[in-house]
PDB file of N, CA and C in Angstrom:
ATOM      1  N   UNK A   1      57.092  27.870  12.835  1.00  0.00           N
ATOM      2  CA  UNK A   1      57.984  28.535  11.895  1.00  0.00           C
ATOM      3  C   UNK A   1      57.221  29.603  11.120  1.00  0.00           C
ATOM      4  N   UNK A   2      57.634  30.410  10.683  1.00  0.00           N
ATOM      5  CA  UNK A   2      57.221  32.113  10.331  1.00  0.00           C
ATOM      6  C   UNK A   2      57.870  32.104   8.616  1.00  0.00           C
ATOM      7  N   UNK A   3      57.473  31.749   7.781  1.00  0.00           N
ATOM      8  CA  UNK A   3      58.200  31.480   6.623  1.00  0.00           C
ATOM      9  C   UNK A   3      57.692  32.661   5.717  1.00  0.00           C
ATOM     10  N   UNK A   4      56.848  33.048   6.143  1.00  0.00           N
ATOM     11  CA  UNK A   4      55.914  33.791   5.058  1.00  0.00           C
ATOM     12  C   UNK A   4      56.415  35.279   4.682  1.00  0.00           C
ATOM     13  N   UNK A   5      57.720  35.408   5.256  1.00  0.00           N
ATOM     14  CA  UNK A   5      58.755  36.761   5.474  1.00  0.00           C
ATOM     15  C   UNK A   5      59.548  36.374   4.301  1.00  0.00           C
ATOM     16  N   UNK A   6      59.501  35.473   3.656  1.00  0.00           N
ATOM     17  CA  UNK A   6      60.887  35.223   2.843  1.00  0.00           C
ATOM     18  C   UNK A   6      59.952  34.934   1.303  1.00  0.00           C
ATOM     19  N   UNK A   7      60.615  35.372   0.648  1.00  0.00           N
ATOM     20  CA  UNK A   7      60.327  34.833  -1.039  1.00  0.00           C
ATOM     21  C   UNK A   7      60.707  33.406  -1.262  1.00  0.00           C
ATOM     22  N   UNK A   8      59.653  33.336  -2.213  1.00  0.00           N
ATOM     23  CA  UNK A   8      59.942  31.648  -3.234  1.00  0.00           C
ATOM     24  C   UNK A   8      60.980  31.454  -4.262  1.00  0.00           C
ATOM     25  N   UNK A   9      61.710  30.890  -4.379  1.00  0.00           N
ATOM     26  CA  UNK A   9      62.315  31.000  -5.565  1.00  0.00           C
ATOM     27  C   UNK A   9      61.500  30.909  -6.914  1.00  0.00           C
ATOM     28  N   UNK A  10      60.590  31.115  -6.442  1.00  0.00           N
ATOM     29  CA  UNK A  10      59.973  31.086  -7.946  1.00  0.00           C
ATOM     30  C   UNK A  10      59.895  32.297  -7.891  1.00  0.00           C
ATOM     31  N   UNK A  11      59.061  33.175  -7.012  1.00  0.00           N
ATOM     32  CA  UNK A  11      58.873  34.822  -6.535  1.00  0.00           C
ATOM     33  C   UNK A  11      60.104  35.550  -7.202  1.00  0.00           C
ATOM     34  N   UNK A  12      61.435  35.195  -6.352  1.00  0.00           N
ATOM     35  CA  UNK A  12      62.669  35.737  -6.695  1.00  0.00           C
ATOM     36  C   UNK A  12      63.200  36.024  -8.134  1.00  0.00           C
ATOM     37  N   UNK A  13      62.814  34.744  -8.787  1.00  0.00           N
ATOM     38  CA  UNK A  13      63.176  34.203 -10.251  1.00  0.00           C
ATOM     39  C   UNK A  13      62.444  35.521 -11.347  1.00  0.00           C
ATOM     40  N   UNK A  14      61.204  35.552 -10.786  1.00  0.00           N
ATOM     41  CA  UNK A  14      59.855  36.577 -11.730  1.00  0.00           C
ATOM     42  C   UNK A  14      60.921  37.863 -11.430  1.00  0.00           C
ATOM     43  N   UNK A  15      61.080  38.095 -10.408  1.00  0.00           N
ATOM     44  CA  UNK A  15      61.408  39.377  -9.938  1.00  0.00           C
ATOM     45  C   UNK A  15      62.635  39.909 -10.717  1.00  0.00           C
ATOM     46  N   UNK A  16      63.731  38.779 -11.211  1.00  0.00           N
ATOM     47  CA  UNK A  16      64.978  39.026 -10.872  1.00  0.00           C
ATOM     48  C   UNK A  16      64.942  38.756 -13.210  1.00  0.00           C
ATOM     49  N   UNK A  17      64.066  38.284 -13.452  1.00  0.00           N
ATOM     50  CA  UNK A  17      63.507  38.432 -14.997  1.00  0.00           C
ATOM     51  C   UNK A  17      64.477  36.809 -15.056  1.00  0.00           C
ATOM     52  N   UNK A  18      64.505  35.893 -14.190  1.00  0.00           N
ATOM     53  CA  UNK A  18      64.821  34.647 -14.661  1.00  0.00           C
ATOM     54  C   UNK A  18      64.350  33.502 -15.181  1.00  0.00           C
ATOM     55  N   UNK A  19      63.061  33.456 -15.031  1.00  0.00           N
ATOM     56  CA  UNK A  19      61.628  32.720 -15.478  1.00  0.00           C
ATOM     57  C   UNK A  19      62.234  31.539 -16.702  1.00  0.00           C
ATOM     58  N   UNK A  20      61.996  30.265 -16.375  1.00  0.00           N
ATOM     59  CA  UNK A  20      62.400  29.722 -17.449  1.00  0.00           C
ATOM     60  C   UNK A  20      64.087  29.253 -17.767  1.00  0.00           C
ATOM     61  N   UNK A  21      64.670  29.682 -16.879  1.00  0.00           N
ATOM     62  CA  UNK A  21      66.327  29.743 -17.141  1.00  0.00           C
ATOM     63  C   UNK A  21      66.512  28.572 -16.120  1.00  0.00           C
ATOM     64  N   UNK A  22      67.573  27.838 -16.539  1.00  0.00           N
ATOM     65  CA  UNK A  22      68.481  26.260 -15.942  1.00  0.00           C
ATOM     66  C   UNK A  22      69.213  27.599 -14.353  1.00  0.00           C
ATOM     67  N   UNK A  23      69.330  26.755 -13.943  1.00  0.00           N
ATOM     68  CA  UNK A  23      69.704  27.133 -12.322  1.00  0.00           C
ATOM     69  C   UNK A  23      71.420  25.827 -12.711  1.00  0.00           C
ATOM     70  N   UNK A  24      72.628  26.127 -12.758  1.00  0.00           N
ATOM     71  CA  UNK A  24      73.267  24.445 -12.088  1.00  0.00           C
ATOM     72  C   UNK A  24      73.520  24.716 -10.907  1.00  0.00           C
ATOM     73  N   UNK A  25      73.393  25.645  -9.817  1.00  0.00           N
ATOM     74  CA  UNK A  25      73.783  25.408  -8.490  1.00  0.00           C
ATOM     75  C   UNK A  25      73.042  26.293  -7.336  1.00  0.00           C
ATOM     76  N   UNK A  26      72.072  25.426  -7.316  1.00  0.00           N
ATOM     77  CA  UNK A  26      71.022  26.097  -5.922  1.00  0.00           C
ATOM     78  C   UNK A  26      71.850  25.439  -4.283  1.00  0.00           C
ATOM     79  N   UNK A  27      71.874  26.422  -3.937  1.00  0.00           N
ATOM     80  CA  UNK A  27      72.230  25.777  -2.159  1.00  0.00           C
ATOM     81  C   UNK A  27      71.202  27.011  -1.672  1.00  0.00           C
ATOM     82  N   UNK A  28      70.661  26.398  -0.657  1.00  0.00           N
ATOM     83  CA  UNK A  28      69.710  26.349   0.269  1.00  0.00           C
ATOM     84  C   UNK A  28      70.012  26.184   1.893  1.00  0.00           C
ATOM     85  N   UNK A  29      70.176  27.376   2.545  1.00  0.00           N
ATOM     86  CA  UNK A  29      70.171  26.636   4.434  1.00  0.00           C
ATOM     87  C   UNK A  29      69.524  27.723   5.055  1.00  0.00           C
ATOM     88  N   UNK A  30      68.481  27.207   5.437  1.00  0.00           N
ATOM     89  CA  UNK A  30      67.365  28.085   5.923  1.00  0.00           C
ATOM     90  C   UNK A  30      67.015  27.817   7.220  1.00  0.00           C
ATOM     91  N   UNK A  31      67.732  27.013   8.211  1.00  0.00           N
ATOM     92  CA  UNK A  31      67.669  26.359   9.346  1.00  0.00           C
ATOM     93  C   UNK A  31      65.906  26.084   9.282  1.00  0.00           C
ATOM     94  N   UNK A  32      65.826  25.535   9.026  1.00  0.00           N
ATOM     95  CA  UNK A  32      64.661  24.439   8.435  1.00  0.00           C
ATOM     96  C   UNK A  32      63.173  24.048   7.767  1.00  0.00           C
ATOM     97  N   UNK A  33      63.588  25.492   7.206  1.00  0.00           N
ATOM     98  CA  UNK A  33      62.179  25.328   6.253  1.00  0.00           C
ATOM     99  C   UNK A  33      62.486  24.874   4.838  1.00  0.00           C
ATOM    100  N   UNK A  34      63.636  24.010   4.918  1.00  0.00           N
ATOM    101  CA  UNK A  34      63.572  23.022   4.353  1.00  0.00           C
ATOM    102  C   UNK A  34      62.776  21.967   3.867  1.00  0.00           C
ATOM    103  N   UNK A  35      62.009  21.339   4.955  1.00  0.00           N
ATOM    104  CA  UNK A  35      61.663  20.834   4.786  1.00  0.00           C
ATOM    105  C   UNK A  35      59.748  21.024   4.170  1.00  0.00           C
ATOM    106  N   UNK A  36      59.619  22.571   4.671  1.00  0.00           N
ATOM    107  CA  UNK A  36      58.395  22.599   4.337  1.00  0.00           C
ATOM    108  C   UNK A  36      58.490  23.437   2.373  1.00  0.00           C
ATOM    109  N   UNK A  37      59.838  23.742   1.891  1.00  0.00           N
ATOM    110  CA  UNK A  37      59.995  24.374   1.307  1.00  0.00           C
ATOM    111  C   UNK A  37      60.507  23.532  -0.208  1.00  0.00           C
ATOM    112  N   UNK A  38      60.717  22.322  -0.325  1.00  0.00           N
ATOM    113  CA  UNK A  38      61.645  21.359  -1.074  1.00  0.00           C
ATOM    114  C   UNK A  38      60.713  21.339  -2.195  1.00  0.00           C
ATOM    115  N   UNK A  39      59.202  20.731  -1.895  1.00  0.00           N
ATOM    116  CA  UNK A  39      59.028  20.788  -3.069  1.00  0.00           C
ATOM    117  C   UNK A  39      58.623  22.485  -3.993  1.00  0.00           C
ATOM    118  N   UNK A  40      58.425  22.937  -3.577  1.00  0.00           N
ATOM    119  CA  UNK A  40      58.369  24.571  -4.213  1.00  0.00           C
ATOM    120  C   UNK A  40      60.020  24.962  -4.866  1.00  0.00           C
ATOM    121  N   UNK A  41      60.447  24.729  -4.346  1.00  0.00           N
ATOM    122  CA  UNK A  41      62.047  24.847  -4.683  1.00  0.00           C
ATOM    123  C   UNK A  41      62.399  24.007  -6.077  1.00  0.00           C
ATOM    124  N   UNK A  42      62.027  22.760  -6.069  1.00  0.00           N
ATOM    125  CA  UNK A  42      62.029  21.737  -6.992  1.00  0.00           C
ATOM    126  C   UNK A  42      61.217  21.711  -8.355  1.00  0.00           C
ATOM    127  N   UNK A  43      60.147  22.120  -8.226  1.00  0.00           N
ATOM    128  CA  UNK A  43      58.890  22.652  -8.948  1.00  0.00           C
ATOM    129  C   UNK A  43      59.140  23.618  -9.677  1.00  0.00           C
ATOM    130  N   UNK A  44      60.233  24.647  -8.863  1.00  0.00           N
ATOM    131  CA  UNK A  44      60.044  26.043  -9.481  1.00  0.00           C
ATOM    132  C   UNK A  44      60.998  26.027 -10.841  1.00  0.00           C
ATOM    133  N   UNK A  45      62.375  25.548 -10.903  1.00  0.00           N
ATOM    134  CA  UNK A  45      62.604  25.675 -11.937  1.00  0.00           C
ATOM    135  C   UNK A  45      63.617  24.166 -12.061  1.00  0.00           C
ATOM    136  N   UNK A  46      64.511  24.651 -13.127  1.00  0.00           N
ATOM    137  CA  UNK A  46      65.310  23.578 -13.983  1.00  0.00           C
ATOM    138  C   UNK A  46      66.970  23.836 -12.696  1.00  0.00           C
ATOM    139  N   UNK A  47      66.542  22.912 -11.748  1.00  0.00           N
ATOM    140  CA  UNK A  47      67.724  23.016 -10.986  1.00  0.00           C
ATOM    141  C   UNK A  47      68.850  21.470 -11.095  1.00  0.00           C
ATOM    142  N   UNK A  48      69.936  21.703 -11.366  1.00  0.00           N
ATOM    143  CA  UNK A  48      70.702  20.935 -11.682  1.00  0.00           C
ATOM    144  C   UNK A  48      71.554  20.119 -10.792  1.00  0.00           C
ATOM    145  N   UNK A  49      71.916  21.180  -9.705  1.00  0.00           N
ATOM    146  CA  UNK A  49      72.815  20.681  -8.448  1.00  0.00           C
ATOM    147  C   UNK A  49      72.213  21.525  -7.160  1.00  0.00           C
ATOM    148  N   UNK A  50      71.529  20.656  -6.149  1.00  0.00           N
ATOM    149  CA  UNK A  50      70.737  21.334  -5.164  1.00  0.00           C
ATOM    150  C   UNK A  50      71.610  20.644  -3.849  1.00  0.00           C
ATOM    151  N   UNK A  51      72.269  21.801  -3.016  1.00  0.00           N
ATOM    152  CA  UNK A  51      72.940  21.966  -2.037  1.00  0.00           C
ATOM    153  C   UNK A  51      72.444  22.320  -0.833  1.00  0.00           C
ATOM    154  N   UNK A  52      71.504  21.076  -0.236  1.00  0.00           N
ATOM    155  CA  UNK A  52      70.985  21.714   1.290  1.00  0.00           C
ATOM    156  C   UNK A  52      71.399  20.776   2.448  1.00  0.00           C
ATOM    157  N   UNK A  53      71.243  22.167   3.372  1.00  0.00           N
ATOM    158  CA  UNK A  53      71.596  21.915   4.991  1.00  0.00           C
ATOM    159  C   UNK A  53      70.343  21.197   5.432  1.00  0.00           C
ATOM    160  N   UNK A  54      70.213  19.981   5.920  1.00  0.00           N
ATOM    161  CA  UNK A  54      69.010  19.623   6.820  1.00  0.00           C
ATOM    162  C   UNK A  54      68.996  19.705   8.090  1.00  0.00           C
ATOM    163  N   UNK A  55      67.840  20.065   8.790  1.00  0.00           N
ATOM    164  CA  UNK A  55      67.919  20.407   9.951  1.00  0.00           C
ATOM    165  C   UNK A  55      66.754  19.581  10.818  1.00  0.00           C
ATOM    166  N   UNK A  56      67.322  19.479  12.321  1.00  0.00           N
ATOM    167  CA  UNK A  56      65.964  18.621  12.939  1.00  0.00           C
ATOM    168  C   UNK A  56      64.829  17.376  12.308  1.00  0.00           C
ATOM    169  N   UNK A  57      66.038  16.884  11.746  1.00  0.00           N
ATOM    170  CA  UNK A  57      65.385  15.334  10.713  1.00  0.00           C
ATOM    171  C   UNK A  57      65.133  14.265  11.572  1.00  0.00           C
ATOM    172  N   UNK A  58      64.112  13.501  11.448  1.00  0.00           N
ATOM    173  CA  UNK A  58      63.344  13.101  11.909  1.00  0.00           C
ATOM    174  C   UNK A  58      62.611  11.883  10.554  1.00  0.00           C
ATOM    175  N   UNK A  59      62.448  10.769  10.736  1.00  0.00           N
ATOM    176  CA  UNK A  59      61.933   9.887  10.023  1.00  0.00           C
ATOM    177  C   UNK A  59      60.520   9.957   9.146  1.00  0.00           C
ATOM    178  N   UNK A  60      59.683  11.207   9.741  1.00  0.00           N
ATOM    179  CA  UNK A  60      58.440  11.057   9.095  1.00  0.00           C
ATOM    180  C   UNK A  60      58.921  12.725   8.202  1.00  0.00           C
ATOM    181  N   UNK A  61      60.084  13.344   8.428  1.00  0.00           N
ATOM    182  CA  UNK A  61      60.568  14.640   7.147  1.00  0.00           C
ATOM    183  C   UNK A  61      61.359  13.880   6.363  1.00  0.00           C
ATOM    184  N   UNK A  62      62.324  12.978   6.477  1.00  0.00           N
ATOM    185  CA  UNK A  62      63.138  12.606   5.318  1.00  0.00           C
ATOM    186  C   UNK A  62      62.724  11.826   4.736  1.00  0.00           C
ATOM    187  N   UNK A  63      61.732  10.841   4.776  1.00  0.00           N
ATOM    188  CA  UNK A  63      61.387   9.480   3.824  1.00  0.00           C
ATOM    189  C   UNK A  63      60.803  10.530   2.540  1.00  0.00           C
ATOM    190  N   UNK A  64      59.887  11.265   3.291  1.00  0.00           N
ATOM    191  CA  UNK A  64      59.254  11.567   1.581  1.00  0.00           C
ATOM    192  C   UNK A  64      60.540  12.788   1.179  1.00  0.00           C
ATOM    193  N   UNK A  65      60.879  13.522   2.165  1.00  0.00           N
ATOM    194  CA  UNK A  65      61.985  14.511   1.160  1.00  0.00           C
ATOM    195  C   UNK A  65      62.898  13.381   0.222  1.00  0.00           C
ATOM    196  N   UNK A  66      63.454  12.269   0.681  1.00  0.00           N
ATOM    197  CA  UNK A  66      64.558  11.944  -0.082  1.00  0.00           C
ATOM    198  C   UNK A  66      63.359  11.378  -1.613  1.00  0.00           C
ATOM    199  N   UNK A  67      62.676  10.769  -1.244  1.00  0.00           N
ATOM    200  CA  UNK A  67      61.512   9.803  -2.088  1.00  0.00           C
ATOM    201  C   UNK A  67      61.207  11.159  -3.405  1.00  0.00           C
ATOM    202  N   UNK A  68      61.076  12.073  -2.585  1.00  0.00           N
ATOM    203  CA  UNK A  68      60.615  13.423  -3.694  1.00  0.00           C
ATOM    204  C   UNK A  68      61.581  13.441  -4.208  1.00  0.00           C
ATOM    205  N   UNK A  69      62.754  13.870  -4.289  1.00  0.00           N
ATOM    206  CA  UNK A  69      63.777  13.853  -4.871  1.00  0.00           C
ATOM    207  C   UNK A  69      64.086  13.092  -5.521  1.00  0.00           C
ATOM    208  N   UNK A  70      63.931  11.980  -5.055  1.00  0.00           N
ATOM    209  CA  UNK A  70      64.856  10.805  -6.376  1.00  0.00           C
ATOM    210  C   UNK A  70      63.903  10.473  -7.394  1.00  0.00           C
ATOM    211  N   UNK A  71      62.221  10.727  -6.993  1.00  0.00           N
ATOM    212  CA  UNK A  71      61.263  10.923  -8.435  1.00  0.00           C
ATOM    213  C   UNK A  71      61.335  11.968  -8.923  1.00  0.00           C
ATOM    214  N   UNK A  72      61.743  12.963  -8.633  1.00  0.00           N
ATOM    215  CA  UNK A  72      62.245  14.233  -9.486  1.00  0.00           C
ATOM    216  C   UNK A  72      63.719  13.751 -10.635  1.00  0.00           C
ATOM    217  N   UNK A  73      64.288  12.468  -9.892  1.00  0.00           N
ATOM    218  CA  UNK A  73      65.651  12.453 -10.817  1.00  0.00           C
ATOM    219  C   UNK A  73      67.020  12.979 -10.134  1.00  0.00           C
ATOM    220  N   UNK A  74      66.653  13.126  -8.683  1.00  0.00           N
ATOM    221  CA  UNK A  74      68.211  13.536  -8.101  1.00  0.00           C
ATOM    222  C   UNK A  74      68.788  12.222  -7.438  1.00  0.00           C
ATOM    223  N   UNK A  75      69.763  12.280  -7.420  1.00  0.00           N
ATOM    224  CA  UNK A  75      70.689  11.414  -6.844  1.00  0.00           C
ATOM    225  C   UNK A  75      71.809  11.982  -5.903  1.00  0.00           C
ATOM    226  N   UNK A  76      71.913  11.585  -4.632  1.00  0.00           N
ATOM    227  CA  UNK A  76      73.217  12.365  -3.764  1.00  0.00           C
ATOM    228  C   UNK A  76      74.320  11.876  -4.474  1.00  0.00           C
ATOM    229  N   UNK A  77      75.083  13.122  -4.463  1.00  0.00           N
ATOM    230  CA  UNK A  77      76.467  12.948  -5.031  1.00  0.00           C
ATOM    231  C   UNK A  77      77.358  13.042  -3.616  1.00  0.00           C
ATOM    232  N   UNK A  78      76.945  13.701  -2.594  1.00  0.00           N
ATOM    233  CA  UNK A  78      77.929  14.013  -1.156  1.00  0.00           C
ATOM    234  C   UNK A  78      77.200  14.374   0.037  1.00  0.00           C
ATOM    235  N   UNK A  79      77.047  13.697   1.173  1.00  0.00           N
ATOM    236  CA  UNK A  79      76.872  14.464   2.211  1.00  0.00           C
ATOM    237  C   UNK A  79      77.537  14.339   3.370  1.00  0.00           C
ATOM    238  N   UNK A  80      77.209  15.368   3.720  1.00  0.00           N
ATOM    239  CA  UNK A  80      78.436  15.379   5.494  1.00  0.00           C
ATOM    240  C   UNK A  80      77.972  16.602   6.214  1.00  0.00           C
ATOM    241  N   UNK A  81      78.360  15.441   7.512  1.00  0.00           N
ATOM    242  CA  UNK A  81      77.608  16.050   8.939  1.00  0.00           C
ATOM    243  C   UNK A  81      78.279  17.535   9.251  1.00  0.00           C
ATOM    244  N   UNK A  82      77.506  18.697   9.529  1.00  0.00           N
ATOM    245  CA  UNK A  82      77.416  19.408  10.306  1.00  0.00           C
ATOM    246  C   UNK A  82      78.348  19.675  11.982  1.00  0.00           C
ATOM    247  N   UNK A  83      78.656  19.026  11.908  1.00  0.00           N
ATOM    248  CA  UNK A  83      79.327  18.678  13.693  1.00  0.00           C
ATOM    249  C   UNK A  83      79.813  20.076  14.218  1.00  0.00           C
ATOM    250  N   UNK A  84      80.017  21.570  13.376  1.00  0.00           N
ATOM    251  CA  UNK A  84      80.385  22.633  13.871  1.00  0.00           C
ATOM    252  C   UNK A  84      79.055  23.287  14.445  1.00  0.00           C
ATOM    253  N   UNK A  85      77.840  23.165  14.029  1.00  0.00           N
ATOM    254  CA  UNK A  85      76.730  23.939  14.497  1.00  0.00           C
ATOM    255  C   UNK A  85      75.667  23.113  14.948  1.00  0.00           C
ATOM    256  N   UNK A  86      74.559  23.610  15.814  1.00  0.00           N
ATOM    257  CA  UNK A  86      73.489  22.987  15.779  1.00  0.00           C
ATOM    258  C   UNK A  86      73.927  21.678  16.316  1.00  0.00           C
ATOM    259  N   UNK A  87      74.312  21.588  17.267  1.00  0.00           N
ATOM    260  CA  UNK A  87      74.988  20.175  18.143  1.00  0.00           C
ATOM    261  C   UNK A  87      75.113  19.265  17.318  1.00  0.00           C
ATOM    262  N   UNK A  88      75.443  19.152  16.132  1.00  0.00           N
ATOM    263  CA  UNK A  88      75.858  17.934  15.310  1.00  0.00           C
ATOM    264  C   UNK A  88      74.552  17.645  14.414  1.00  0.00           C
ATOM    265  N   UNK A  89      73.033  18.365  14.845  1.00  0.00           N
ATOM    266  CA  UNK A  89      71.870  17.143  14.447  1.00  0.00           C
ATOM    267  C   UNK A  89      71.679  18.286  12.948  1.00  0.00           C
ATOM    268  N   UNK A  90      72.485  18.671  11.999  1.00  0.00           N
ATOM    269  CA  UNK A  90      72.492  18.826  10.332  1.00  0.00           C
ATOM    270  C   UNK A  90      73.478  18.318   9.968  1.00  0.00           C
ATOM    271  N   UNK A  91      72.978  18.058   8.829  1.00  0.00           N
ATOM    272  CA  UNK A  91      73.834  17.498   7.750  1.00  0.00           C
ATOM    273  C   UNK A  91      73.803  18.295   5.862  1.00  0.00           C
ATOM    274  N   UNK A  92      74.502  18.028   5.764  1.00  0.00           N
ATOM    275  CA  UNK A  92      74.572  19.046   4.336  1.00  0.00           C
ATOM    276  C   UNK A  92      74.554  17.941   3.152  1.00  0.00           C
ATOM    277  N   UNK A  93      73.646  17.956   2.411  1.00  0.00           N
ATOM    278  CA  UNK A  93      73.585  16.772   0.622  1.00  0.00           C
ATOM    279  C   UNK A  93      73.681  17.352   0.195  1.00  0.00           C
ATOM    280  N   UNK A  94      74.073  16.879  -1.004  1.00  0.00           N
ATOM    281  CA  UNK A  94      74.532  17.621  -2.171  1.00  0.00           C
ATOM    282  C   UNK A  94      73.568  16.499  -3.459  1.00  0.00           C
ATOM    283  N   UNK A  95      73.076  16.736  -3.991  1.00  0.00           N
ATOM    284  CA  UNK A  95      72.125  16.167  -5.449  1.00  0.00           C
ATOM    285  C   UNK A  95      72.415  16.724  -6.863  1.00  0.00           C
ATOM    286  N   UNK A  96      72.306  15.822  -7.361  1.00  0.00           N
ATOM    287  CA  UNK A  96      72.966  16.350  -8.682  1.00  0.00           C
ATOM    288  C   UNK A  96      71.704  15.663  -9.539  1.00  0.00           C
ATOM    289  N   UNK A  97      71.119  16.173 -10.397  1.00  0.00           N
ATOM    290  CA  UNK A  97      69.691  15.754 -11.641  1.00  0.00           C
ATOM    291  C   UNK A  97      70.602  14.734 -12.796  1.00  0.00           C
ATOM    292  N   UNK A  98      69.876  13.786 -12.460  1.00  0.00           N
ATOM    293  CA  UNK A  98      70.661  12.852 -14.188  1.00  0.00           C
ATOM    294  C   UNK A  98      69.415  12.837 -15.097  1.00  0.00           C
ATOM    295  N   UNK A  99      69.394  12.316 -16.180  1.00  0.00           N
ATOM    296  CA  UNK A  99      68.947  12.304 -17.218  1.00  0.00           C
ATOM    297  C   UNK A  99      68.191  10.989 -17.250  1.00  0.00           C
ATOM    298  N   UNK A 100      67.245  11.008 -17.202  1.00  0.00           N
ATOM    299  CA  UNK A 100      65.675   9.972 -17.138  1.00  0.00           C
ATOM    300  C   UNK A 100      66.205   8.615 -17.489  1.00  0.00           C
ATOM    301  N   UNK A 101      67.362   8.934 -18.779  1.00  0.00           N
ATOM    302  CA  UNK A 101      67.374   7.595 -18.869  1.00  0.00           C
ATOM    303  C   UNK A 101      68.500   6.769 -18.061  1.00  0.00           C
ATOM    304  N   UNK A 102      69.496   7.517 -17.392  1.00  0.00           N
ATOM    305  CA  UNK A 102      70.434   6.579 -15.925  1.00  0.00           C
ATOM    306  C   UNK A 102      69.564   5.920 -15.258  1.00  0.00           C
ATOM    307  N   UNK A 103      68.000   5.974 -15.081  1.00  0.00           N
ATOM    308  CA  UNK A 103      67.251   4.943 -14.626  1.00  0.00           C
ATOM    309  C   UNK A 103      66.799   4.146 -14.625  1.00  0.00           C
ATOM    310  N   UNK A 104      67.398   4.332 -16.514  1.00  0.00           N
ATOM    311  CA  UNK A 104      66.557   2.937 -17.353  1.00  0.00           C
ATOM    312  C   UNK A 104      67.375   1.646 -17.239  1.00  0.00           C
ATOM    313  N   UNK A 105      66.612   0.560 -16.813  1.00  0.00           N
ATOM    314  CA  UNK A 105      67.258  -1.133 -16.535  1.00  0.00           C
ATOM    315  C   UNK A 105      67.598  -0.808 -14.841  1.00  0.00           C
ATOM    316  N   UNK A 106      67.616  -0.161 -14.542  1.00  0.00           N
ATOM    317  CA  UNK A 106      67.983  -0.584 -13.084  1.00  0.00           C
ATOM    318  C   UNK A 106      66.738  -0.349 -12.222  1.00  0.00           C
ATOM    319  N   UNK A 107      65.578  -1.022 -12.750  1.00  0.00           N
ATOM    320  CA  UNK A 107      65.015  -1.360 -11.847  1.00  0.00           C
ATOM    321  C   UNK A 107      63.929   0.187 -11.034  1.00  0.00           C
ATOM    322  N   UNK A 108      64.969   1.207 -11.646  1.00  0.00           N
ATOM    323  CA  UNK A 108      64.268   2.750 -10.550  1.00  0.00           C
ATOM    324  C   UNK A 108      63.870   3.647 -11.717  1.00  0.00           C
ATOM    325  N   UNK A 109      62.617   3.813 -11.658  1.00  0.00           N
ATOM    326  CA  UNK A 109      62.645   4.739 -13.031  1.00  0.00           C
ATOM    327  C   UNK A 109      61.560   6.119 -11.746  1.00  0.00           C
ATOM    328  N   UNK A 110      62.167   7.213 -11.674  1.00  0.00           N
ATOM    329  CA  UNK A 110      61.380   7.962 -11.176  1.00  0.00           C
ATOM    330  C   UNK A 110      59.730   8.105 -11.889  1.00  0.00           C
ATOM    331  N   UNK A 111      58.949   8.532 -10.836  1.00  0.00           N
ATOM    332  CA  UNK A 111      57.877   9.146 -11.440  1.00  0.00           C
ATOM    333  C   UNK A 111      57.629  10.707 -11.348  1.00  0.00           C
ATOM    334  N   UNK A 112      56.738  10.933 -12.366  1.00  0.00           N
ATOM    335  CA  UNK A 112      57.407  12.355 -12.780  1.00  0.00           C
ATOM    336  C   UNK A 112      55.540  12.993 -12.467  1.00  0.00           C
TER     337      UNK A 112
END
């Protein structure tokens, strides 16, 4: 994969004078630099509702993508299969960020 053609959202953010500003709705489908791209995406700013296509998933890309995520504080709110493109093998989540303390007593407290 050839990724190095495309900006970071952090790159974009400097550029665009957003630095510092709440994001509520990132979607993301990059047919699959996804997966090399999640945590930079996550890192970069205050994203609230993150909307991505996964592509070519595979057990040793999703354990830690989902694992990163839910210690960041996301939780899927929706996903559903792809079945129009890409022979069925994407799927589209949808994550929504709760507030540190929906974790408190149940046992899951992300690490940060």
């Amino acid at each position: 994969n050839n990724y190095n053609n495309y900006k970071s959202l952090q790159q974009t953010m400097k550029e665009l004078g957003h630095q510092g500003r709440r994001i509520d709705v990132f979607k993301i489908d990059c047919e699959g630099c996804e997966w090399d791209a999640y945590t930079d995406f996550v890192n970069a700013a205050d994203l609230r509702q993150i909307l991505v296509e996964v592509h070519q998933f595979t057990h040793q890309k999703t354990q830690p993508f989902f694992r990163f995520l839910h210690q960041h504080g996301y939780v899927i709110f929706h996903k559903e299969p792809n079945i129009m493109w890409a022979s069925g093998n994407c799927v589209e989540f949808s994550f929504l960020k709760m507030n540190a303390t929906f974790f408190n007593g149940n046992g899951v407290i992300p690490d940060r």
